[in-house]
N, C-alpha and C. Protein backbone atom coordinates (compact mmCIF):
# COMPACT_ATOMS: atom_id res chain seq x y z
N UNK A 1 9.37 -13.80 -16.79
CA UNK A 1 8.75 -12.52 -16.56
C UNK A 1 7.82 -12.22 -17.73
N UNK A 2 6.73 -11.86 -17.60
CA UNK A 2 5.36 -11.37 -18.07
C UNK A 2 5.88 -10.15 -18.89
N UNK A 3 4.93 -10.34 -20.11
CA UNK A 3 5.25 -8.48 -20.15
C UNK A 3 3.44 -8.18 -20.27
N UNK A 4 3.50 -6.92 -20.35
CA UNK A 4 2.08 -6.35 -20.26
C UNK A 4 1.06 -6.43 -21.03
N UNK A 5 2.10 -5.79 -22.24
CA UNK A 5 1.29 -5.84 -23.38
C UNK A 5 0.46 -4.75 -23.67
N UNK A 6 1.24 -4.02 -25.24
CA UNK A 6 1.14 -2.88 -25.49
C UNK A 6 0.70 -1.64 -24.14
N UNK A 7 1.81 -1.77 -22.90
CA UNK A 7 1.77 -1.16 -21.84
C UNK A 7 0.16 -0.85 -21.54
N UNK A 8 -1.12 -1.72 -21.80
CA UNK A 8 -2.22 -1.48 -21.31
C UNK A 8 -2.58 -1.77 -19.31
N UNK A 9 -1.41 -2.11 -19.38
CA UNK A 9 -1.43 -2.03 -17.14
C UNK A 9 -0.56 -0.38 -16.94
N UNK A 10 -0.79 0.29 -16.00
CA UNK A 10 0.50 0.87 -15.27
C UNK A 10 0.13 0.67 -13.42
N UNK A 11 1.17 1.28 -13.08
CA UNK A 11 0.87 1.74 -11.76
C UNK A 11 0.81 3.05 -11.73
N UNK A 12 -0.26 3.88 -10.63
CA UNK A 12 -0.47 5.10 -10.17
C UNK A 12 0.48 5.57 -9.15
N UNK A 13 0.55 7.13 -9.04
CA UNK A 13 1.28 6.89 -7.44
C UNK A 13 0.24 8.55 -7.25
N UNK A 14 -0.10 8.32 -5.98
CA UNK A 14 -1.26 9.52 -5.82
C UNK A 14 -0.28 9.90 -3.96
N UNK A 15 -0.04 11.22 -4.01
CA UNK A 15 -0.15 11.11 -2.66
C UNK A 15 -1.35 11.98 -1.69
N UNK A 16 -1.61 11.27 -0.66
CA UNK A 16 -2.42 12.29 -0.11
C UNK A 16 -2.41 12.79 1.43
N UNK A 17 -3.28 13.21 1.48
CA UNK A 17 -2.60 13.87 3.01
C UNK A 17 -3.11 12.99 4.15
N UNK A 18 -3.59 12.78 5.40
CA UNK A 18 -3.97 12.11 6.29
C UNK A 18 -4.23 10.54 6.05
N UNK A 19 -4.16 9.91 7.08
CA UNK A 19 -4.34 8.32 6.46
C UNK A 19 -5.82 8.15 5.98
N UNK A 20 -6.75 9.18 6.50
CA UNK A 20 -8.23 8.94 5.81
C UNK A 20 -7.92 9.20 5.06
N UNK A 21 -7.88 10.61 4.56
CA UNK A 21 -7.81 10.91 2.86
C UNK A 21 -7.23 9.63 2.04
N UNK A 22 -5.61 9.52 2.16
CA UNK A 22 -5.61 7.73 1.52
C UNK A 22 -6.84 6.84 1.89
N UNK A 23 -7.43 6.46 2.50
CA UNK A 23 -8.49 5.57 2.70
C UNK A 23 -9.27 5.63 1.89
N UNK A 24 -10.06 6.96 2.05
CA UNK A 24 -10.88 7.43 0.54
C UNK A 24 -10.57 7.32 -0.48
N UNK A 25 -10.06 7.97 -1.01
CA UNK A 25 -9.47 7.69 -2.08
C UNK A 25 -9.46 6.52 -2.62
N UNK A 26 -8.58 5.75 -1.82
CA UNK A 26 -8.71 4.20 -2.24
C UNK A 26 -10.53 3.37 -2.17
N UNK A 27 -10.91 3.82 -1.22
CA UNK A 27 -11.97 3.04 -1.53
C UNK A 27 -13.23 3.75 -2.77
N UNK A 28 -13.05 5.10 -3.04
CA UNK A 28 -13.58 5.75 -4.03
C UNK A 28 -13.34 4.74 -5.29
N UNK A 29 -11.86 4.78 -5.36
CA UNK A 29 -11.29 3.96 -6.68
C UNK A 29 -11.48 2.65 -6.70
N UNK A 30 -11.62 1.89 -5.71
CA UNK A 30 -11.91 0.47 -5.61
C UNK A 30 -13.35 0.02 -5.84
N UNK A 31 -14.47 0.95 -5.07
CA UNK A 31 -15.78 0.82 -5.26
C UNK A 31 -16.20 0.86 -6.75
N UNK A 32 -15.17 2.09 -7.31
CA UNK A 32 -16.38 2.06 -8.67
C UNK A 32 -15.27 1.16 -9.64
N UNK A 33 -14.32 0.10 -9.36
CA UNK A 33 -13.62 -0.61 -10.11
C UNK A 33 -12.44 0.11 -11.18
N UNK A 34 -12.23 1.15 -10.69
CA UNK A 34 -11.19 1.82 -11.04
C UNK A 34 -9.62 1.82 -11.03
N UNK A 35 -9.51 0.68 -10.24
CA UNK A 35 -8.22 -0.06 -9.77
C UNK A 35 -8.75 -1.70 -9.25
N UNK A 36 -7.57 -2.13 -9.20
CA UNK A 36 -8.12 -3.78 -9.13
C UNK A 36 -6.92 -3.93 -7.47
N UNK A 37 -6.02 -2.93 -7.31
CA UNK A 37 -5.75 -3.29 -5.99
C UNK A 37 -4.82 -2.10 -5.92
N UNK A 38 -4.83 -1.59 -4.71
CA UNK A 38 -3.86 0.08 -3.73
C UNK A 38 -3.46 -0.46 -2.67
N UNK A 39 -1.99 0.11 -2.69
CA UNK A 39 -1.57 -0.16 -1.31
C UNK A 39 -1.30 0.95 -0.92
N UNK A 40 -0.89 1.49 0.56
CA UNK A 40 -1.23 2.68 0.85
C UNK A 40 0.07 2.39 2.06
N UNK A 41 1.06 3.78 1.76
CA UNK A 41 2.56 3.44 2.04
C UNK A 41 1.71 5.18 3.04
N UNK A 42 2.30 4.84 4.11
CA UNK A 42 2.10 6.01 5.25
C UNK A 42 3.45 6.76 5.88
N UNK A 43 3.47 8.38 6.23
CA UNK A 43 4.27 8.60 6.38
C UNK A 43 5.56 8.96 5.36
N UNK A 44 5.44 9.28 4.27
CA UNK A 44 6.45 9.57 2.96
C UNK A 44 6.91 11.37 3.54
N UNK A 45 7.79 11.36 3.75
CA UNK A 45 8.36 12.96 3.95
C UNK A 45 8.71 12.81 2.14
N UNK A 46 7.87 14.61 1.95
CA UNK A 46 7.82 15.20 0.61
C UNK A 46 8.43 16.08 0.63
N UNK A 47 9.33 16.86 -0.32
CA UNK A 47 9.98 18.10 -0.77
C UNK A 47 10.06 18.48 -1.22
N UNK A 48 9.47 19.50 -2.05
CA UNK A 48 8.88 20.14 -3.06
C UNK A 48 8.34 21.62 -3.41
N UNK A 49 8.40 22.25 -4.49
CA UNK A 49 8.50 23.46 -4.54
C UNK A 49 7.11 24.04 -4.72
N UNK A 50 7.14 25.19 -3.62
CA UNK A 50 5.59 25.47 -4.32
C UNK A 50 4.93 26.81 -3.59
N UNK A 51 4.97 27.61 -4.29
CA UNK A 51 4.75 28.95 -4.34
C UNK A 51 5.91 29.90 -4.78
N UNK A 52 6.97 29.63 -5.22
CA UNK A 52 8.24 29.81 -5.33
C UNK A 52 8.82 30.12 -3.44
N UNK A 53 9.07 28.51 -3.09
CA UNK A 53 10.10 28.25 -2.09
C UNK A 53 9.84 26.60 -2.18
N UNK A 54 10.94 26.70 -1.54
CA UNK A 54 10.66 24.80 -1.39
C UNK A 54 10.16 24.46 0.29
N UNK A 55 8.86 23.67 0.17
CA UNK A 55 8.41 23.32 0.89
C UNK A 55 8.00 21.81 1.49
N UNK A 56 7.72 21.03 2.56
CA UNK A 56 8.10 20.28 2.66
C UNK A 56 6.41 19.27 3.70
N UNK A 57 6.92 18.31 3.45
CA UNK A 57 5.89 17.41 4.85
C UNK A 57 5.38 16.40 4.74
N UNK A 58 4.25 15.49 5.43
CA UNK A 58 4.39 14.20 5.12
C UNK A 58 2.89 13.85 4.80
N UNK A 59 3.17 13.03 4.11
CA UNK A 59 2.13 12.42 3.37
C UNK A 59 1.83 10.95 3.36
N UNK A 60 0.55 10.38 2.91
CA UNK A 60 0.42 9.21 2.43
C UNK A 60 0.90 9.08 0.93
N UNK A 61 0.94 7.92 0.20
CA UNK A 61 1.14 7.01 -0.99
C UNK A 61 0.86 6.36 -1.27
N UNK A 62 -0.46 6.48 -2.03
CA UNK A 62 -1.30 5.06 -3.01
C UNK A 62 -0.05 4.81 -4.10
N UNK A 63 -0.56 3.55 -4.01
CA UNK A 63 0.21 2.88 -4.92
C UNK A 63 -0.95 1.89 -5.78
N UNK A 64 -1.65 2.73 -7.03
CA UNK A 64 -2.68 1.91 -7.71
C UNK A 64 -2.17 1.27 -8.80
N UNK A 65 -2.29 -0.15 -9.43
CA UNK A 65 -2.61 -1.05 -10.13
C UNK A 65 -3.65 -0.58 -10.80
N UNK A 66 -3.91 -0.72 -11.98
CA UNK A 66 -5.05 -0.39 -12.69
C UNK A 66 -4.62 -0.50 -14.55
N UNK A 67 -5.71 0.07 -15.01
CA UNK A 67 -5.41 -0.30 -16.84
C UNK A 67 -5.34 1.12 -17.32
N UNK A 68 -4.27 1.19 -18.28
CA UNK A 68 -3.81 2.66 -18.53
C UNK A 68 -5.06 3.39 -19.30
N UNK A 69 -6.03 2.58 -20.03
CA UNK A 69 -7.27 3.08 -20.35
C UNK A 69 -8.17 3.79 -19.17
N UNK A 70 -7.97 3.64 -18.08
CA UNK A 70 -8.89 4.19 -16.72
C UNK A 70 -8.11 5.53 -15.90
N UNK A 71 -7.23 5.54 -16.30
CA UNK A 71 -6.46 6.96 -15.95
C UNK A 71 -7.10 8.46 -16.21
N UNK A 72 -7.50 8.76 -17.29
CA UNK A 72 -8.78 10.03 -17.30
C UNK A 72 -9.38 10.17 -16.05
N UNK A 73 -9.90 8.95 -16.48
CA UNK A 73 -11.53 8.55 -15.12
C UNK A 73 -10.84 8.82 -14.16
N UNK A 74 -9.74 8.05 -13.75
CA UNK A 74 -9.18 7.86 -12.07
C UNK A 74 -8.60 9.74 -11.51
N UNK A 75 -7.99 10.09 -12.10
CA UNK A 75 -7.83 11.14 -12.62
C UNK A 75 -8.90 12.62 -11.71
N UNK A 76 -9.80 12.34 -12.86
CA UNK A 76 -11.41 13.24 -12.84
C UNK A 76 -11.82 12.74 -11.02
N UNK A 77 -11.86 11.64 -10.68
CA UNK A 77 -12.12 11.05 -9.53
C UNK A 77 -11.70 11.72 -8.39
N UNK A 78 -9.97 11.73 -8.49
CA UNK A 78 -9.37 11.72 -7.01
C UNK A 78 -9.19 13.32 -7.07
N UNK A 79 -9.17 14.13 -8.40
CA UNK A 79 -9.47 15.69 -8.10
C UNK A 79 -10.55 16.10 -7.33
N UNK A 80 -11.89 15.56 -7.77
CA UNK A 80 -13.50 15.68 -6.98
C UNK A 80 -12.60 15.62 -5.35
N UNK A 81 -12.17 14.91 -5.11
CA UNK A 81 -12.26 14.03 -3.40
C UNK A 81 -11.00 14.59 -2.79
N UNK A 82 -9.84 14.85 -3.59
CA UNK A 82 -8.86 15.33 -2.86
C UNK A 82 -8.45 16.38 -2.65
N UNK A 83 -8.07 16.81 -1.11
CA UNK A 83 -7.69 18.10 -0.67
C UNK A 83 -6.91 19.06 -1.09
N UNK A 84 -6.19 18.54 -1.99
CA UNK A 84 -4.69 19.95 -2.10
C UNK A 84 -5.17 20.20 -3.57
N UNK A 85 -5.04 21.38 -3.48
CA UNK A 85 -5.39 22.27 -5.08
C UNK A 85 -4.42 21.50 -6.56
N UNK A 86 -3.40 20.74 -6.14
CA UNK A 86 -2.46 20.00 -7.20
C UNK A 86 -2.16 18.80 -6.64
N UNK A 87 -3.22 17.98 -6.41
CA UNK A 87 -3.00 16.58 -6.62
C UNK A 87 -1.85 16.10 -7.41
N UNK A 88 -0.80 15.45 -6.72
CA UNK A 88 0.06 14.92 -7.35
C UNK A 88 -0.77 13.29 -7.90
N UNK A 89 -0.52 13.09 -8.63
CA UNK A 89 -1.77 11.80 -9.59
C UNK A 89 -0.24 11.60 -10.88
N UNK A 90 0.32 10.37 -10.78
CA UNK A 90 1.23 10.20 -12.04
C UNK A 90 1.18 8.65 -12.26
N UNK A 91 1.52 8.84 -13.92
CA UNK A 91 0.99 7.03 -13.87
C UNK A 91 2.30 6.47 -14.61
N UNK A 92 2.87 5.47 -14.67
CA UNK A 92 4.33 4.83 -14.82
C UNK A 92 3.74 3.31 -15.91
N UNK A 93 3.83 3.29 -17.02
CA UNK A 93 3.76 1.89 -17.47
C UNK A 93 4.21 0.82 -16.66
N UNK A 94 3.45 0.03 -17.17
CA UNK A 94 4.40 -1.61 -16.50
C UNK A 94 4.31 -2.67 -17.52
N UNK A 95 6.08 -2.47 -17.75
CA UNK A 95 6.20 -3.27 -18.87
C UNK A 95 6.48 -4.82 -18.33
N UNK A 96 6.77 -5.41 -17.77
CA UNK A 96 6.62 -6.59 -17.50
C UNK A 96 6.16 -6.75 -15.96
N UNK A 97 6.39 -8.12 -15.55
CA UNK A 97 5.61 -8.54 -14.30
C UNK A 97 5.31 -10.26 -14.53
N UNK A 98 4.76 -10.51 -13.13
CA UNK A 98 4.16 -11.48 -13.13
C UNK A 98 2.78 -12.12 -13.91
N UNK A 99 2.77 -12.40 -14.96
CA UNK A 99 1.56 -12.61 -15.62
C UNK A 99 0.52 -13.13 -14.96
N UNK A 100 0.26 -14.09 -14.34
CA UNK A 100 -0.56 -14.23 -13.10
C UNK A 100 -1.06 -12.88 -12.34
N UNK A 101 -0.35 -12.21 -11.70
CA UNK A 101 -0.94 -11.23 -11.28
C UNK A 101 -1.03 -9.98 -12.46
N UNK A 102 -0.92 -9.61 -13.46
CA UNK A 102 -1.03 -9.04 -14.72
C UNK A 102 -2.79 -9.76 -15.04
N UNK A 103 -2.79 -10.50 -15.30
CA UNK A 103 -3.88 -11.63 -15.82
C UNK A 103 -5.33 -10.86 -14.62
N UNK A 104 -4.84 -11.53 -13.37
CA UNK A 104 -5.52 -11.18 -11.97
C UNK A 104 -6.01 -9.79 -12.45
N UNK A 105 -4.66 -8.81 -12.43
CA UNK A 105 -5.78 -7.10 -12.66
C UNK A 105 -6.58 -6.89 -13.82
N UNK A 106 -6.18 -7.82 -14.81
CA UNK A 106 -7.14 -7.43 -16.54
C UNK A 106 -9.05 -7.94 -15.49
N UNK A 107 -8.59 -9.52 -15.06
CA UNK A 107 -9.99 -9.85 -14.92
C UNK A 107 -11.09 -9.11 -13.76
N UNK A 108 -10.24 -8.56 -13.02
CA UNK A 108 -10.51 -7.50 -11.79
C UNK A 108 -11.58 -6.32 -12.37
N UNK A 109 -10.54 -5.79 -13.63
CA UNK A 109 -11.50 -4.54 -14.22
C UNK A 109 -12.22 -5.15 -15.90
N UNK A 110 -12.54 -6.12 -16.22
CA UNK A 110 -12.81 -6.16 -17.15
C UNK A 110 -14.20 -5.38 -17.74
N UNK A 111 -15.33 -5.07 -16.54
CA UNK A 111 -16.54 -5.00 -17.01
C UNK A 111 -16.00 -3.38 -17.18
N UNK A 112 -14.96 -3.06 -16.98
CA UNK A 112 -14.70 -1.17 -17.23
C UNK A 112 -14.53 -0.79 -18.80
N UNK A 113 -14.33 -2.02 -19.36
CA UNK A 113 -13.76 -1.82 -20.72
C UNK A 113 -14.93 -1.71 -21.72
């Protein structure tokens, strides 16, 4: 097992509402090399508090790959484009992995650096 190295990879987890909105999104972030690969998990029932009650419903789930240096940017991005006033947008280190595919996302975004 790979490790990252000085946690400069994480994964994103963005959710959004309709399967377009995920679509966008993802291809927003993919076009301008902002992620090197999203997968897009459909259907996530959410539960969560918000307005003071807990409220509930379903959503999409990017799941972005990317370099913890591009998080601002990605960030600034999916606020412009996405619908709900509090974008859920959270980013998780990744301390190890497959170095091969570790390797794969550095060379994916290199010209970002």
């Amino acid at each position: 097992m790979a490790k990252a190295g000085d946690n400069s990879y994480v994964v994103l987890f963005i959710t959004t509402g309709a399967d377009e909105e995920a679509q966008l999104i993802s291809r927003v972030l993919l076009e301008q090399k902002k992620a090197a690969c999203i997968n897009i998990v459909p259907e996530v029932s959410s539960l969560f508090w918000w307005k003071g009650k807990i409220d509930s419903t379903h959503e999409s789930l990017l799941v972005v790959k990317t370099k913890a240096s591009l998080i601002g940017e990605i960030v600034q991005l999916v606020k412009e484009v996405h619908s709900r006033d509090v974008p859920e947008i959270i980013a998780l280190p990744i301390v190890g992995g497959s170095r091969d595919y570790l390797d794969w996302v550095g060379k994916e975004l290199e010209e970002e650096e």
